[in-house]
N, C-alpha and C. Protein backbone atom coordinates (compact mmCIF):
# COMPACT_ATOMS: atom_id res chain seq x y z
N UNK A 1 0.82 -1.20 0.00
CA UNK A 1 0.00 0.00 0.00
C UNK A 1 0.87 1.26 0.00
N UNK A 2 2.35 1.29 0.31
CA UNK A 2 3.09 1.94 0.45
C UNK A 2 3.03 3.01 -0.98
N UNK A 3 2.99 2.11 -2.13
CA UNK A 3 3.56 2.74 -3.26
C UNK A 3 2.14 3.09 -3.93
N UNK A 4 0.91 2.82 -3.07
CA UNK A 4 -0.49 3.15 -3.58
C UNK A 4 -0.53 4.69 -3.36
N UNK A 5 0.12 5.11 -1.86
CA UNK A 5 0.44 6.43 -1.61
C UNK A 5 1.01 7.46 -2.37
N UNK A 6 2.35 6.64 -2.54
CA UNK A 6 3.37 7.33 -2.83
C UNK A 6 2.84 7.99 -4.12
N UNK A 7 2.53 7.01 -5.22
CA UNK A 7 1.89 7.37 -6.62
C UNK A 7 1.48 8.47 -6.77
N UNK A 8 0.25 8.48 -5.64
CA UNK A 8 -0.74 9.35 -5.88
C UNK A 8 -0.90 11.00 -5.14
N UNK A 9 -0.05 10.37 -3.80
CA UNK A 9 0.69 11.66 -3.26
C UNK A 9 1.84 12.86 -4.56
N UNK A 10 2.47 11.36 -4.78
CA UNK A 10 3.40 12.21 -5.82
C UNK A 10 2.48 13.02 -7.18
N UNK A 11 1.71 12.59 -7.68
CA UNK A 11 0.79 12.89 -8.83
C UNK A 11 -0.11 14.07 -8.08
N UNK A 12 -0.98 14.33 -7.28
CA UNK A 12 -1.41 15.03 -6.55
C UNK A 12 -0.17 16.57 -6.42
N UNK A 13 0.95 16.25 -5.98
CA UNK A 13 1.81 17.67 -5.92
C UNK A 13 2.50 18.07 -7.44
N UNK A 14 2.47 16.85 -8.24
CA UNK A 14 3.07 17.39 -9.89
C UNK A 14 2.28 17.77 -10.76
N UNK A 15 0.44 17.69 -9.80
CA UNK A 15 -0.32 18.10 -10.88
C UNK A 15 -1.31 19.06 -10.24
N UNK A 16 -0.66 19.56 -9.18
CA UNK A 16 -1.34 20.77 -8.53
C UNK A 16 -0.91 22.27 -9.55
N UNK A 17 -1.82 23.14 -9.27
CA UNK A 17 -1.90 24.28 -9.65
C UNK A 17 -0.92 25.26 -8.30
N UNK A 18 -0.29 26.26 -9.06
CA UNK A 18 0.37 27.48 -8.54
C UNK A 18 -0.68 28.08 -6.90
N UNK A 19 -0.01 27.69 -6.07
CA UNK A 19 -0.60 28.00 -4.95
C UNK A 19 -1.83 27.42 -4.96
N UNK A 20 -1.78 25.95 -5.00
CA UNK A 20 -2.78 25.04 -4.83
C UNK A 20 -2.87 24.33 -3.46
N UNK A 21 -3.62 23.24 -3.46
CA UNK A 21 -4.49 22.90 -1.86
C UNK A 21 -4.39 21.57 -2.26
N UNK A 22 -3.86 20.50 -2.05
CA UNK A 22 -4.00 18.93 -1.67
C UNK A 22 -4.85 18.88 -0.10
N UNK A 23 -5.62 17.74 -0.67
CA UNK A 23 -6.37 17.53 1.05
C UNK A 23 -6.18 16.05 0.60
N UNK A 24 -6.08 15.15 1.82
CA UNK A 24 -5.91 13.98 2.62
C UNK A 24 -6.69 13.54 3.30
N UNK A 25 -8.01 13.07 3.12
CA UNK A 25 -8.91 12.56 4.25
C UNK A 25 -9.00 11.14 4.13
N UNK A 26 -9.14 10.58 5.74
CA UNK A 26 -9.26 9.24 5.50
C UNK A 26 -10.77 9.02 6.60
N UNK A 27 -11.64 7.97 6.35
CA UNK A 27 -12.79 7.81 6.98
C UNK A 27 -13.45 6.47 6.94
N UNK A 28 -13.42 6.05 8.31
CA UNK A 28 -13.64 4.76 8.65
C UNK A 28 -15.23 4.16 8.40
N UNK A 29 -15.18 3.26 7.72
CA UNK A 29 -16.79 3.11 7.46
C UNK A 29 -17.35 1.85 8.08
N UNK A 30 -18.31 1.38 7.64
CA UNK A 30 -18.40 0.05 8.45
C UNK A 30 -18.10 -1.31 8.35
N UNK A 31 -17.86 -1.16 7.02
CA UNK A 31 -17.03 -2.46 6.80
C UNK A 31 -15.48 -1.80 5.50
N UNK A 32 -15.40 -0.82 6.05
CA UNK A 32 -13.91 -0.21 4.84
C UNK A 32 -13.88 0.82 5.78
N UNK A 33 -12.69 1.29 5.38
CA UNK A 33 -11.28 2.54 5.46
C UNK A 33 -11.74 2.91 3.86
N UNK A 34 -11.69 4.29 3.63
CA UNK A 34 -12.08 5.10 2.73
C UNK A 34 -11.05 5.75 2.82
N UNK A 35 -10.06 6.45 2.05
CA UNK A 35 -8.84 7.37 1.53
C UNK A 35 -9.23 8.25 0.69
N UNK A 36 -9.60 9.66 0.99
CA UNK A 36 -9.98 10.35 -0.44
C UNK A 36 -8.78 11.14 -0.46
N UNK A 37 -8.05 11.50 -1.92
CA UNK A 37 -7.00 12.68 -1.98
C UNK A 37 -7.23 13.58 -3.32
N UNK A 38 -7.14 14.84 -2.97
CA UNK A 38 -7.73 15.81 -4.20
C UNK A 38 -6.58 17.04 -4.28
N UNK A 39 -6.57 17.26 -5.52
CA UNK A 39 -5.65 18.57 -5.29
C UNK A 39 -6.50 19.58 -6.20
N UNK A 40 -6.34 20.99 -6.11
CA UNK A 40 -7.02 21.86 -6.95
C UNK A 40 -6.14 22.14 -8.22
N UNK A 41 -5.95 21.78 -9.39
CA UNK A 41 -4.90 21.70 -10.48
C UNK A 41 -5.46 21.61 -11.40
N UNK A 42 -5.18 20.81 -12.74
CA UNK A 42 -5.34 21.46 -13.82
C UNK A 42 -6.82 20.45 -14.33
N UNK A 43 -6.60 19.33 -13.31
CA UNK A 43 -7.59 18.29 -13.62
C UNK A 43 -7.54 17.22 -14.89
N UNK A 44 -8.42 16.71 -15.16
CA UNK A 44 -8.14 15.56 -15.69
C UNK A 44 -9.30 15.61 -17.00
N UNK A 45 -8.92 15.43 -18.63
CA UNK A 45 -10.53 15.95 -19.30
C UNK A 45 -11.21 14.66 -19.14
N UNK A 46 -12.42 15.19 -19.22
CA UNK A 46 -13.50 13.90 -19.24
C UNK A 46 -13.16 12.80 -20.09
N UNK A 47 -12.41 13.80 -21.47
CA UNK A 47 -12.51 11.80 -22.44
C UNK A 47 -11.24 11.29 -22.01
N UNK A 48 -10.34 11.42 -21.16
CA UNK A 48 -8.90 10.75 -20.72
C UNK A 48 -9.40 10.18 -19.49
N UNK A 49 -10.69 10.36 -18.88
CA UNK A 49 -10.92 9.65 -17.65
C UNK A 49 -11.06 8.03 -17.54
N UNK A 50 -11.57 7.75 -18.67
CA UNK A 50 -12.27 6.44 -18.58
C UNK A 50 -10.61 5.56 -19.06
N UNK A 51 -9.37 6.08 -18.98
CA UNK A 51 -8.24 5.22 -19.39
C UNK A 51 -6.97 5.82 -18.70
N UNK A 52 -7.14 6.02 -17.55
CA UNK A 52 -6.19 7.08 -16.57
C UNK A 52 -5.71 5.75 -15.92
N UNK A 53 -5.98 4.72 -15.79
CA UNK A 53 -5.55 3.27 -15.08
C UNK A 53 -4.95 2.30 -15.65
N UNK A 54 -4.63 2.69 -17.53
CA UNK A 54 -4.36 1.76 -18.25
C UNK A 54 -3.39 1.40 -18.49
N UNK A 55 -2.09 1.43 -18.62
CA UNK A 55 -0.72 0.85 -18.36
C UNK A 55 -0.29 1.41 -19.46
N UNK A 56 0.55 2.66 -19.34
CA UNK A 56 1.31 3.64 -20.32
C UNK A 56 0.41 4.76 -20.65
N UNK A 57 -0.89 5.12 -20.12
CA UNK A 57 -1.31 5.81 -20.36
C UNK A 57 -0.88 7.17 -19.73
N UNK A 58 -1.09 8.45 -20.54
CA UNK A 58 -0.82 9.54 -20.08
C UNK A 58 -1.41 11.18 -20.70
N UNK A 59 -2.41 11.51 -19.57
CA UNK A 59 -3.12 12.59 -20.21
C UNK A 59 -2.58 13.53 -20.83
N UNK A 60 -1.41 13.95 -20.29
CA UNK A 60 -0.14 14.95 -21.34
C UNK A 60 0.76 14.62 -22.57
N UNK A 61 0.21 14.17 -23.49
CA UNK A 61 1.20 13.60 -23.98
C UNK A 61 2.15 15.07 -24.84
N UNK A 62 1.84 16.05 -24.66
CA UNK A 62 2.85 16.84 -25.55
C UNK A 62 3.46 17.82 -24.54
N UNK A 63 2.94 17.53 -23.22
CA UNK A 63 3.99 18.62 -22.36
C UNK A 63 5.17 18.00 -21.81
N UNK A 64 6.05 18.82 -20.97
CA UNK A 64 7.20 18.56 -20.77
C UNK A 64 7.18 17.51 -20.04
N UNK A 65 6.10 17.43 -18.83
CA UNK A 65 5.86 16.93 -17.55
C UNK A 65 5.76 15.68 -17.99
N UNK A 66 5.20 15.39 -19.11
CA UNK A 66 4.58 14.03 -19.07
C UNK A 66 5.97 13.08 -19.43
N UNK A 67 6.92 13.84 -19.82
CA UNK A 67 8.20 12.64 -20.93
C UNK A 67 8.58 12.62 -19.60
N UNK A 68 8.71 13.09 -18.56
CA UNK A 68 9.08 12.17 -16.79
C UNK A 68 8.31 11.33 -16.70
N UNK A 69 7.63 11.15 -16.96
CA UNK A 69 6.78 10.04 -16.30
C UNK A 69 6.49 8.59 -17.88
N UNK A 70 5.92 7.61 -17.10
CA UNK A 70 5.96 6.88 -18.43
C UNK A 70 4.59 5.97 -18.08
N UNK A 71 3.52 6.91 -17.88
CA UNK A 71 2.38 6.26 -17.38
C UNK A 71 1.94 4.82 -16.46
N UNK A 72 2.83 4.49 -15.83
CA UNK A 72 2.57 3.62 -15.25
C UNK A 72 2.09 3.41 -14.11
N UNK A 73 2.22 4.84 -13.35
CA UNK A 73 2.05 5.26 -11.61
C UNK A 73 0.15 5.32 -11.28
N UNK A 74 -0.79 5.12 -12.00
CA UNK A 74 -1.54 4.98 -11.68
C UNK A 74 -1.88 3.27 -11.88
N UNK A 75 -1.90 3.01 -13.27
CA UNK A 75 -2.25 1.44 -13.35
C UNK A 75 -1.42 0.62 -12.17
N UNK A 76 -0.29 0.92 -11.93
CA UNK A 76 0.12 0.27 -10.03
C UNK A 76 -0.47 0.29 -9.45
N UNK A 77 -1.51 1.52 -8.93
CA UNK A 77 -2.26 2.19 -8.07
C UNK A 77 -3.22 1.03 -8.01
N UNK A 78 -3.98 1.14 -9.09
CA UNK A 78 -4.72 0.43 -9.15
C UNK A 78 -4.48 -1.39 -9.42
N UNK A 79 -3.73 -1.81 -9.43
CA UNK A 79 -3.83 -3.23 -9.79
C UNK A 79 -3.52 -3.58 -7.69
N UNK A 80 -2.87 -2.88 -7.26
CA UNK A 80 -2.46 -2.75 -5.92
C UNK A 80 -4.10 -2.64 -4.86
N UNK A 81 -4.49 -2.04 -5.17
CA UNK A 81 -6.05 -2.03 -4.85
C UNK A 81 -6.13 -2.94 -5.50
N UNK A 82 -6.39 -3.68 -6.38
CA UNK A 82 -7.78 -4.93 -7.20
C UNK A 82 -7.18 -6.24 -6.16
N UNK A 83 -5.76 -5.95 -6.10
CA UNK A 83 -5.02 -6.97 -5.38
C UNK A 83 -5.77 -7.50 -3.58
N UNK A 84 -5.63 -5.70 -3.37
CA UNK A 84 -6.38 -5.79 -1.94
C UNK A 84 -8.01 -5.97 -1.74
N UNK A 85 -9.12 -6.52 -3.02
CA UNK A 85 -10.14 -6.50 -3.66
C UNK A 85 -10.53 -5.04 -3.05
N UNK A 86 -9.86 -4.18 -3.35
CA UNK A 86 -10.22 -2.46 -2.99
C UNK A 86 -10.93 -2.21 -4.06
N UNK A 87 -11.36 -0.67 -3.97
CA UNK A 87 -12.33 -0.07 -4.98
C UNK A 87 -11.36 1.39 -5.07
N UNK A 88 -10.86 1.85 -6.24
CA UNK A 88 -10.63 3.12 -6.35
C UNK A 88 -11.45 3.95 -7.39
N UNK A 89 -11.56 5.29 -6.99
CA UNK A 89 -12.32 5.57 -8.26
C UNK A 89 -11.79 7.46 -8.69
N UNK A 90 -12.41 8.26 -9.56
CA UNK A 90 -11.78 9.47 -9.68
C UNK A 90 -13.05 10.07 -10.23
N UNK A 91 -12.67 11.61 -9.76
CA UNK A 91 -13.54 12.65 -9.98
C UNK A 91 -12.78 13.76 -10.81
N UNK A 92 -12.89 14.17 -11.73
CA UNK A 92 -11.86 15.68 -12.38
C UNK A 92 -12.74 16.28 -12.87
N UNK A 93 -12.88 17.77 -12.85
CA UNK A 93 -13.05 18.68 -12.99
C UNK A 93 -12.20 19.49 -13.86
N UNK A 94 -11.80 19.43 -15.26
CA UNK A 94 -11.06 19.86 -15.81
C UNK A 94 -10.53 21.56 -15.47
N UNK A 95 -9.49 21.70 -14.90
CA UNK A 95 -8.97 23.10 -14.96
C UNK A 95 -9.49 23.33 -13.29
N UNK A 96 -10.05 23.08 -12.71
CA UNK A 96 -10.15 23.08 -11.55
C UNK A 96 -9.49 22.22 -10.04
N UNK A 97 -10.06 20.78 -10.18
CA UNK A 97 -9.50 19.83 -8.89
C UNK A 97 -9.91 18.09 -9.64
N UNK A 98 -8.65 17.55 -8.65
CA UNK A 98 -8.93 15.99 -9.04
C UNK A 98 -9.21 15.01 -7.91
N UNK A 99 -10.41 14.56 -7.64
CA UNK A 99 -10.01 13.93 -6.32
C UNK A 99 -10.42 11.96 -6.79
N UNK A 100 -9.32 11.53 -5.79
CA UNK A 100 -8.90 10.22 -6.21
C UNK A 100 -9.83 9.62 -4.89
N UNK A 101 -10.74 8.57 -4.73
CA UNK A 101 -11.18 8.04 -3.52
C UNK A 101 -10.55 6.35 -3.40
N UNK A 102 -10.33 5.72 -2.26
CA UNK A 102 -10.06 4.45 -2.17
C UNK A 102 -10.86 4.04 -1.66
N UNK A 103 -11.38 2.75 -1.27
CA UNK A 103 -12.09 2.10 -0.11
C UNK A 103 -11.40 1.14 -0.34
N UNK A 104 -10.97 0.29 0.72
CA UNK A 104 -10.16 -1.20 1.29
C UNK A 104 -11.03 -1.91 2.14
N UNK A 105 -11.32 -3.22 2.08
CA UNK A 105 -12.15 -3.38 3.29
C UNK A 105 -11.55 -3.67 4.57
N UNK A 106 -12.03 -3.14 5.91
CA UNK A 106 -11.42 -3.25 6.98
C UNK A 106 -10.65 -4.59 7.37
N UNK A 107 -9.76 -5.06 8.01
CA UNK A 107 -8.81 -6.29 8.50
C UNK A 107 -9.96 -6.45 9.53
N UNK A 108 -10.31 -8.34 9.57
CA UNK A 108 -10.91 -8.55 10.89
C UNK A 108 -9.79 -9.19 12.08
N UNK A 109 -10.64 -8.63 13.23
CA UNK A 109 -9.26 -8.92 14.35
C UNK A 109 -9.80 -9.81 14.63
């Protein structure tokens, strides 16, 4: 789960906007742990949403930002959740905020 963070923490601050706001909430439910993380940035367009998980995919393909990266940091994300039978899902708002939600289901003691 380490690198479920890391991903998305990291993606969250490289795709924030100039004096932008990441929030971190986590919320215990009744049978899951819920993780939501959002930043206010440039967002994500609607037709790149439905393939933001796909292995090499990458919504930038002609800016600088994107030849760092080589689309792989979300499809981790997610195969890492399917692994933990988690649920992740995403909200974007193009030009505004992106928020990423998890649910895991709780460990029984």
């Amino acid at each position: 789960m380490n690198q479920v963070w890391t991903n998305l923490y990291s993606n969250a601050i490289k795709y924030n906007g100039p004096n932008g706001r990441i929030k971190v909430r986590g919320y215990e439910r009744e049978n899951v742990v819920e993780v939501v993380i959002s930043n206010t940035g440039q967002g994500i367009p609607k037709a790149d949403l439905p393939y933001i998980f796909e292995r090499f995919y990458r919504v930038e393909k002609a800016h600088t930002r994107a030849a760092e990266s080589y689309g792989l940091g979300l499809a981790v994300v997610k195969r890492i959740i399917d692994l933990h039978k988690g649920r992740i899902s995403v909200d974007s708002v193009e030009g505004k905020e992106t928020t990423f939600k998890i649910q895991i289901a709780k460990l029984s003691k």
